[in-house]
Protein backbone atom coordinates (compact mmCIF):
# COMPACT_ATOMS: atom_id res chain seq x y z
CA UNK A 1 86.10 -18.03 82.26
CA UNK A 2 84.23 -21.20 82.38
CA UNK A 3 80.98 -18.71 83.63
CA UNK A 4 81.91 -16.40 80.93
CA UNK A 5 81.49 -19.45 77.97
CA UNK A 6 78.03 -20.03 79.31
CA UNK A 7 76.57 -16.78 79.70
CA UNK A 8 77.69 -16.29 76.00
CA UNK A 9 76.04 -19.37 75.31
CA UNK A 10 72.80 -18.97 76.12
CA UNK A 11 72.45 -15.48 74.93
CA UNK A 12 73.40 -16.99 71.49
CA UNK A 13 70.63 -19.65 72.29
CA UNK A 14 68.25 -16.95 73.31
CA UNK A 15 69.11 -15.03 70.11
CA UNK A 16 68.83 -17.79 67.86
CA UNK A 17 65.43 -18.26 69.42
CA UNK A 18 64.52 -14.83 69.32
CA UNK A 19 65.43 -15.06 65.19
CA UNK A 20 63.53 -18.25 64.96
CA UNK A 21 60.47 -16.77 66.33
CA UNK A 22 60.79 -13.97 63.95
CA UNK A 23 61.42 -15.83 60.95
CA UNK A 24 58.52 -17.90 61.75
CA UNK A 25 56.33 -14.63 62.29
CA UNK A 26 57.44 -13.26 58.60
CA UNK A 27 57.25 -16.85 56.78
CA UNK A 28 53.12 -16.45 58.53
CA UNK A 29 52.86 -13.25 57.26
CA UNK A 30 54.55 -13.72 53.38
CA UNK A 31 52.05 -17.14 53.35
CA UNK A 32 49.14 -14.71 54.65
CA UNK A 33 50.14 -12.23 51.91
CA UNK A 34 50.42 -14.73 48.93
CA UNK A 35 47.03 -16.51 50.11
CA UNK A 36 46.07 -13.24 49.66
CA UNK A 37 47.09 -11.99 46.92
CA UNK A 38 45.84 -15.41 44.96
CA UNK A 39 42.93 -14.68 46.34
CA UNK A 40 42.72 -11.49 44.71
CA UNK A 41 44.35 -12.65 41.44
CA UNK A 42 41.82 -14.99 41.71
CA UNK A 43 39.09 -12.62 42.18
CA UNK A 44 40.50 -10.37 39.63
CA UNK A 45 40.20 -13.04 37.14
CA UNK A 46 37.05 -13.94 37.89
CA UNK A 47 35.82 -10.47 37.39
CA UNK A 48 37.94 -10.37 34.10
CA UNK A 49 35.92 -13.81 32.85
CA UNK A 50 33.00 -12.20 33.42
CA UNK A 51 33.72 -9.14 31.51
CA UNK A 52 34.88 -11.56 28.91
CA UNK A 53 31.32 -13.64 28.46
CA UNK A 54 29.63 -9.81 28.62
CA UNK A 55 31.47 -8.33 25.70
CA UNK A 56 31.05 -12.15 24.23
CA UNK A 57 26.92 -11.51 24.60
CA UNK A 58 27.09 -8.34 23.62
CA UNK A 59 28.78 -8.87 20.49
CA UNK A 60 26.10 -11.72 19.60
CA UNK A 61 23.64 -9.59 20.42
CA UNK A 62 24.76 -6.79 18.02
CA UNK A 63 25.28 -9.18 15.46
CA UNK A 64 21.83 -10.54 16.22
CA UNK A 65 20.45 -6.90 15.76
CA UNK A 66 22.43 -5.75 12.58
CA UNK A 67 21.81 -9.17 11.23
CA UNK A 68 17.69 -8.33 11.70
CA UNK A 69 18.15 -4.59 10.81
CA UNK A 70 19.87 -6.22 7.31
CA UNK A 71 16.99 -8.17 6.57
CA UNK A 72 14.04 -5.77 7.61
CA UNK A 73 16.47 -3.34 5.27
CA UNK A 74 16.26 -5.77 2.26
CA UNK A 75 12.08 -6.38 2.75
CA UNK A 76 11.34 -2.83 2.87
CA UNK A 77 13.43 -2.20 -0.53
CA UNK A 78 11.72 -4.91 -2.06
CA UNK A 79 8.22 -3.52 -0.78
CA UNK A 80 9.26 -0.08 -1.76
CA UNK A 81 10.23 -1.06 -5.70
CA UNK A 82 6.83 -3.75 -5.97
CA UNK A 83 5.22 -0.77 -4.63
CA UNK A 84 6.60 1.68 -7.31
CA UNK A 85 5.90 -0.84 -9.99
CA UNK A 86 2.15 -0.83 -8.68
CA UNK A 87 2.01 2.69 -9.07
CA UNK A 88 3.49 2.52 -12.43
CA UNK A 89 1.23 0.12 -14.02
CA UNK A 90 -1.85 1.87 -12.07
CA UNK A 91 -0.63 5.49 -13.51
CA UNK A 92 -0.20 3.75 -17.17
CA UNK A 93 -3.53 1.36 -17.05
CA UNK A 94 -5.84 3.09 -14.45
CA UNK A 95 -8.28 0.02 -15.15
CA UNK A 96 -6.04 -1.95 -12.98
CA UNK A 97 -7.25 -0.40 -10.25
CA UNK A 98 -11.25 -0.72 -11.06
CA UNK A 99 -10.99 -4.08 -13.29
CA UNK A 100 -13.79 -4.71 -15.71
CA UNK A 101 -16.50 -4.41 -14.05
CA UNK A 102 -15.76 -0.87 -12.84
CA UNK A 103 -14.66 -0.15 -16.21
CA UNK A 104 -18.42 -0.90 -17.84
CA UNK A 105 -20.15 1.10 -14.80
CA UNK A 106 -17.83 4.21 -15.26
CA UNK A 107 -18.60 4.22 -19.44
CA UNK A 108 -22.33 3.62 -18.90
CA UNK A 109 -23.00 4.76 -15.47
CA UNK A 110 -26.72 5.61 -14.38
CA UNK A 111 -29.54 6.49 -12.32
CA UNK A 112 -32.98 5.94 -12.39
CA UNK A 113 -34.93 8.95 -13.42
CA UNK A 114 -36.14 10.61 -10.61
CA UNK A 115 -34.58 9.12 -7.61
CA UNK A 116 -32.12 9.86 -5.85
CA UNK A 117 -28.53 8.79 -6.08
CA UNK A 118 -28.39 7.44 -2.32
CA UNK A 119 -32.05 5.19 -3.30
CA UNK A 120 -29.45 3.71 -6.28
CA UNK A 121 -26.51 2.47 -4.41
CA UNK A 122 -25.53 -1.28 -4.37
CA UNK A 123 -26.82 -3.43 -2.04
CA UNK A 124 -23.99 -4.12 0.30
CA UNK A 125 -22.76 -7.70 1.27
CA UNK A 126 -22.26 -8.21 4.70
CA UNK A 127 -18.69 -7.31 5.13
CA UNK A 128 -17.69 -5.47 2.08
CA UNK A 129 -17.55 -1.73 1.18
CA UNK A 130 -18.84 -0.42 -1.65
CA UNK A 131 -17.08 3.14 -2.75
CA UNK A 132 -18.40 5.91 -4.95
CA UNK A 133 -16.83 8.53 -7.69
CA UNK A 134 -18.32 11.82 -8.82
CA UNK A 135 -17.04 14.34 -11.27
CA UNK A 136 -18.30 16.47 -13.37
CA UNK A 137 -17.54 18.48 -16.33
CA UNK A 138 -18.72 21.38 -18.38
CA UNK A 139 -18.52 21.11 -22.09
CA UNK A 140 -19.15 23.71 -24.53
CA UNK A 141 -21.46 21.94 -26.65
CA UNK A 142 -25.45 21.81 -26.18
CA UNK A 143 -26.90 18.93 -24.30
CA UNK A 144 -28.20 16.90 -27.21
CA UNK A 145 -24.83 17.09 -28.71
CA UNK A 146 -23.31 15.52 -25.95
CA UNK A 147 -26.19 12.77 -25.14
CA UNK A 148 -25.92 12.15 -28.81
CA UNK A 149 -21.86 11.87 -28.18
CA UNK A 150 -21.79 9.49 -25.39
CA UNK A 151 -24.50 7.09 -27.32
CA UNK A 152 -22.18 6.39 -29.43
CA UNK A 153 -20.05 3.27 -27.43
CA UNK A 154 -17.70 2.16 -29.92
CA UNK A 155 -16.35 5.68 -30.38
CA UNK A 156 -15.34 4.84 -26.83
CA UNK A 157 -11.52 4.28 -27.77
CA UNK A 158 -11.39 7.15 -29.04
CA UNK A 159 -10.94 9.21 -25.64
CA UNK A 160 -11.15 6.33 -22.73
CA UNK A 161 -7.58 4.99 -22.00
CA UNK A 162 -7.60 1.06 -21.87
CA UNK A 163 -10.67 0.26 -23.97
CA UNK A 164 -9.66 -1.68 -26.86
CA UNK A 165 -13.48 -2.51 -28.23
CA UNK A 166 -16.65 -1.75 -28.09
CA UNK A 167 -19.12 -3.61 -29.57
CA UNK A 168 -22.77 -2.77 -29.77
CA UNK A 169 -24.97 -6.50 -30.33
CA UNK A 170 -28.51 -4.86 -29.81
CA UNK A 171 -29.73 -1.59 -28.24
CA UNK A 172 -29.06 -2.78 -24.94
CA UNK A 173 -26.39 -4.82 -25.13
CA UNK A 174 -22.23 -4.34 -25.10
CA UNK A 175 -19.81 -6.53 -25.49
CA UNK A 176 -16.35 -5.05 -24.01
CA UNK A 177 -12.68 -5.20 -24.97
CA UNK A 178 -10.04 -4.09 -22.21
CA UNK A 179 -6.50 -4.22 -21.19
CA UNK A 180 -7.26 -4.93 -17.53
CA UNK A 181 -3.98 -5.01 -15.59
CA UNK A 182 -1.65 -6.10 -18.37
CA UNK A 183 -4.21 -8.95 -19.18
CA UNK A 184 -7.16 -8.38 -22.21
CA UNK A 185 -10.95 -8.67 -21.07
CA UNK A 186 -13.52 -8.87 -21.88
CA UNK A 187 -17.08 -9.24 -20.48
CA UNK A 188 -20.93 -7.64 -21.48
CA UNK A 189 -22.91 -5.10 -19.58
CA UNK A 190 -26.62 -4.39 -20.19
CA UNK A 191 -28.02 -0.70 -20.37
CA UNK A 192 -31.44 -0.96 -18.18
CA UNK A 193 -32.80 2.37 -18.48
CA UNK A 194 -32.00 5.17 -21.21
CA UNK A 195 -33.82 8.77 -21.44
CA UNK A 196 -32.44 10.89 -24.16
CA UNK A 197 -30.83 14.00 -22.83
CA UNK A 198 -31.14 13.05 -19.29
CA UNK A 199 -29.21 9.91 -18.50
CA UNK A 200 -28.14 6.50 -19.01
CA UNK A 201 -28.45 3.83 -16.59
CA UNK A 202 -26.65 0.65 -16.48
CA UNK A 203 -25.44 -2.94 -14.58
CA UNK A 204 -22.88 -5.42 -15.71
CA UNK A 205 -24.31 -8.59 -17.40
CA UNK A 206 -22.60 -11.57 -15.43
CA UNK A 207 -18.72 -10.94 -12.79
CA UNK A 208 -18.91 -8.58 -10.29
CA UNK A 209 -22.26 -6.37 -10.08
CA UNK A 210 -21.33 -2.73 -9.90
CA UNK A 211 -23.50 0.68 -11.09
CA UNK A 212 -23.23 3.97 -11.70
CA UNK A 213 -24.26 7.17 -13.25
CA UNK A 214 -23.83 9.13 -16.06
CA UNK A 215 -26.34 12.34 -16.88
CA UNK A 216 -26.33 15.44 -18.48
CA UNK A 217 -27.83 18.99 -17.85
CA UNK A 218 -28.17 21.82 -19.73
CA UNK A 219 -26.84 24.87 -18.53
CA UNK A 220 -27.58 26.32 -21.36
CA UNK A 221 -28.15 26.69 -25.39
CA UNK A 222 -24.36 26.04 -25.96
CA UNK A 223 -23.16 24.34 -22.52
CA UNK A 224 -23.84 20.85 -20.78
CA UNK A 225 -22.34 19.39 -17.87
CA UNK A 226 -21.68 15.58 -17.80
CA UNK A 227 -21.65 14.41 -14.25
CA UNK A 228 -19.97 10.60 -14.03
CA UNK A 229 -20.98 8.92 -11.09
CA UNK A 230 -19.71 5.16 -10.24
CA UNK A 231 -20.51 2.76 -7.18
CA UNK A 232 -18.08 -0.51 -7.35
CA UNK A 233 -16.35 -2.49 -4.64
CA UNK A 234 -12.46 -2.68 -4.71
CA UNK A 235 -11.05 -5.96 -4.90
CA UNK A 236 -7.52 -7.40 -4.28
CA UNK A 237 -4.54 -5.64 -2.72
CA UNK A 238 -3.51 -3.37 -6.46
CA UNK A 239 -7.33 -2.05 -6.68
CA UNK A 240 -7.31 -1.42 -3.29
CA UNK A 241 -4.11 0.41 -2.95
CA UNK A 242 -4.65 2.57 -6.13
CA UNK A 243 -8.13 3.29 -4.37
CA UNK A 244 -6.17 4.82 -1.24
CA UNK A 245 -4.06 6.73 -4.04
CA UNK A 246 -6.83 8.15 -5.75
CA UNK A 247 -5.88 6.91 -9.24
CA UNK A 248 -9.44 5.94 -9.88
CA UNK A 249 -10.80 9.47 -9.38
CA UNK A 250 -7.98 11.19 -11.41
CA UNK A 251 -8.36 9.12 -14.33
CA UNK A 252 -12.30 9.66 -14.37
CA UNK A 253 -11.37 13.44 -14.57
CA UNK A 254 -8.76 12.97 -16.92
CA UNK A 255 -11.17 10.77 -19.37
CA UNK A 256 -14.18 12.66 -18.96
CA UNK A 257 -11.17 15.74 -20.14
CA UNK A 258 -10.49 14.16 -23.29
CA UNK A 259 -14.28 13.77 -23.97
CA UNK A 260 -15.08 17.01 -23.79
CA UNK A 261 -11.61 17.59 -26.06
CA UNK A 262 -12.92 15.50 -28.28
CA UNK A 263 -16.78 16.63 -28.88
CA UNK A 264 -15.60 20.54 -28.69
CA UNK A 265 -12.85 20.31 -31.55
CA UNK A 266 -15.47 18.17 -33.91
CA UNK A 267 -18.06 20.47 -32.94
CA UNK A 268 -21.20 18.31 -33.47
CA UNK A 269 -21.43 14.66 -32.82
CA UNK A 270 -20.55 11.66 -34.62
CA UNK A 271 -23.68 9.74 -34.90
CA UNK A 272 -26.97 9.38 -32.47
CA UNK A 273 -29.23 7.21 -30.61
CA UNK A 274 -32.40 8.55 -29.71
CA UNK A 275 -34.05 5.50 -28.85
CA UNK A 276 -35.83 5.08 -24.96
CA UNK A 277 -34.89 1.97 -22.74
CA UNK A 278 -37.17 1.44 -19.48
C-alpha cells in the first residue's frame, strides 16, 4: 500500500512537471506572438504615419498649385481686358498707334523726284527698326484734280480721322492739331520738296524724324492713283502692338477711301496750290 502511495506520487510529480514545462512552452510562445504582433502593429503604424505626412504633402502641394493656377488665372484676365481696351482705343483713334509724328509723314508723305523709294528710307539708329506702309488707290478724278485736292491741308479734317487742325503758316510750313491716344497734339512738319502733279515730299520739323511718300499718276484723262507711302519707327508697347495688328495699314486704306469719297462726290477740287518747293 505504502509502495502504491509513492508510485502515485511521483507520477503526479512527473505530471505536474510535465504541465509546468508546457505551460512554460505556451507562456514563450503567447510572449513570442504579442512581441510580434506589436511589432507589426508597430510597423503597421508606421506605414500608416507615413501615408498620413504623404496625403499631408500632397494636399499642400495641390493647394500650392490651384493657389498659382488662381493667380496666373486672374493676370491673364487682366492682360486679356487691357488688351481689348488697346484694341479699342487703337480701332477708334488709329493715331495711337503711329503718334504724331507718323501722323504728319502719312498726310504729307514724299519722295524725291527721281529716286527711288529704297535711296529715301530713314537712316536707321543702331538698334531700332524702321517699318514702311504702301497703299494705293484709284480715284476717278484727273490727276490735277487730285494734286490740287491733297494741297489743300486744312481740308484735312474733312476725311482723315483724328486730325483736329491744320494750319498752313507759309508754303512750307504746318502746324498740326491731333487727338493722339486720348491726349491733343500738336507739333509742325516742313514740306521739303513739292512738284505739282507728281508728288509731295516731306519731314517732321522737331520729335521724332519720320518720312514718307505721297504721289500721284495719271492713268488717264479721268483717273489718278494716289499711292501713300510712310517710313516711321514704332515706339512704346500700344504702337507696337497695333503695328503687329495691322491697324496702321487698315486705317491708311480706310483714309485714303474717304479721300477719294470725298473728291469724286464734289467732283472738282476745293482750292489749289501750284506753287514748286525744291
Amino acid at each position: 500500500m505504502v509502495q502504491k502511495e509513492g508510485s502515485l506520487e511521483k507520477d503526479i510529480e512527473d505530471t505536474r512537471a510535465v504541465m509546468t514545462e508546457k505551460i512554460d512552452m505556451i507562456e514563450d510562445r503567447v510572449n513570442e506572438t504579442m512581441e510580434g504582433t506589436k511589432a507589426t502593429i508597430d510597423n503597421v503604424m508606421e506605414k500608416v504615419k507615413g501615408v498620413q505626412e504623404t496625403i499631408d504633402t500632397a494636399k499642400s502641394t495641390i493647394d500650392n498649385i490651384l493657389e498659382t493656377m488662381k493667380h496666373t488665372m486672374e493676370e491673364t484676365i487682366e492682360r486679356v481686358k487691357y488688351t481689348s481696351t488697346v484694341i479699342e482705343q487703337v480701332d477708334q483713334n488709329p493715331w495711337i498707334m503711329l503718334g504724331s509724328a507718323i501722323l504728319t509723314g502719312y498726310v504729307l508723305g514724299g519722295l524725291n523726284e527721281g529716286r527711288s523709294p529704297s535711296q529715301h528710307s530713314i537712316p536707321e539708329k543702331k538698334g531700332s527698326t524702321i517699318e514702311t506702309i504702301e497703299k494705293s488707290i484709284d480715284i476717278n478724278v484727273p490727276v490735277r484734280t487730285a494734286y490740287n485736292q491733297w494741297t489743300q491741308f486744312e481740308e484735312f479734317p474733312r476725311f482723315m480721322e483724328g486730325v483736329e487742325s491744320v494750319k498752313q503758316l507759309n508754303d512750307t510750313t504746318l502746324l498740326w492739331a491731333a487727338n493722339v491716344g486720348g491726349e491733343r497734339k500738336e507739333w509742325r512738319a516742313r514740306i521739303t520738296e513739292q512738284v505739282p502733279d507728281h508728288h509731295i515730299s516731306w519731314r517732321s520739323d522737331g520729335g521724332d524724324f519720320t518720312s514718307g511718300m505721297v504721289s500721284f499718276q495719271a492713268l488717264g484723262p479721268d483717273k489718278t492713283r494716289v499711292t501713300v507711302r510712310l517710313n516711321y519707327e514704332p515706339k512704346g508697347v500700344t504702337e507696337k502692338l497695333g503695328d503687329m495688328l495691322g491697324m496702321g495699314s487698315r486705317r491708311v486704306e480706310g483714309d485714303l477711301e474717304r479721300f477719294k469719297d470725298f473728291i469724286e462726290s464734289k467732283g472738282h477740287e476745293t482750292g489749289a496750290w501750284r506753287g514748286t518747293v525744291r
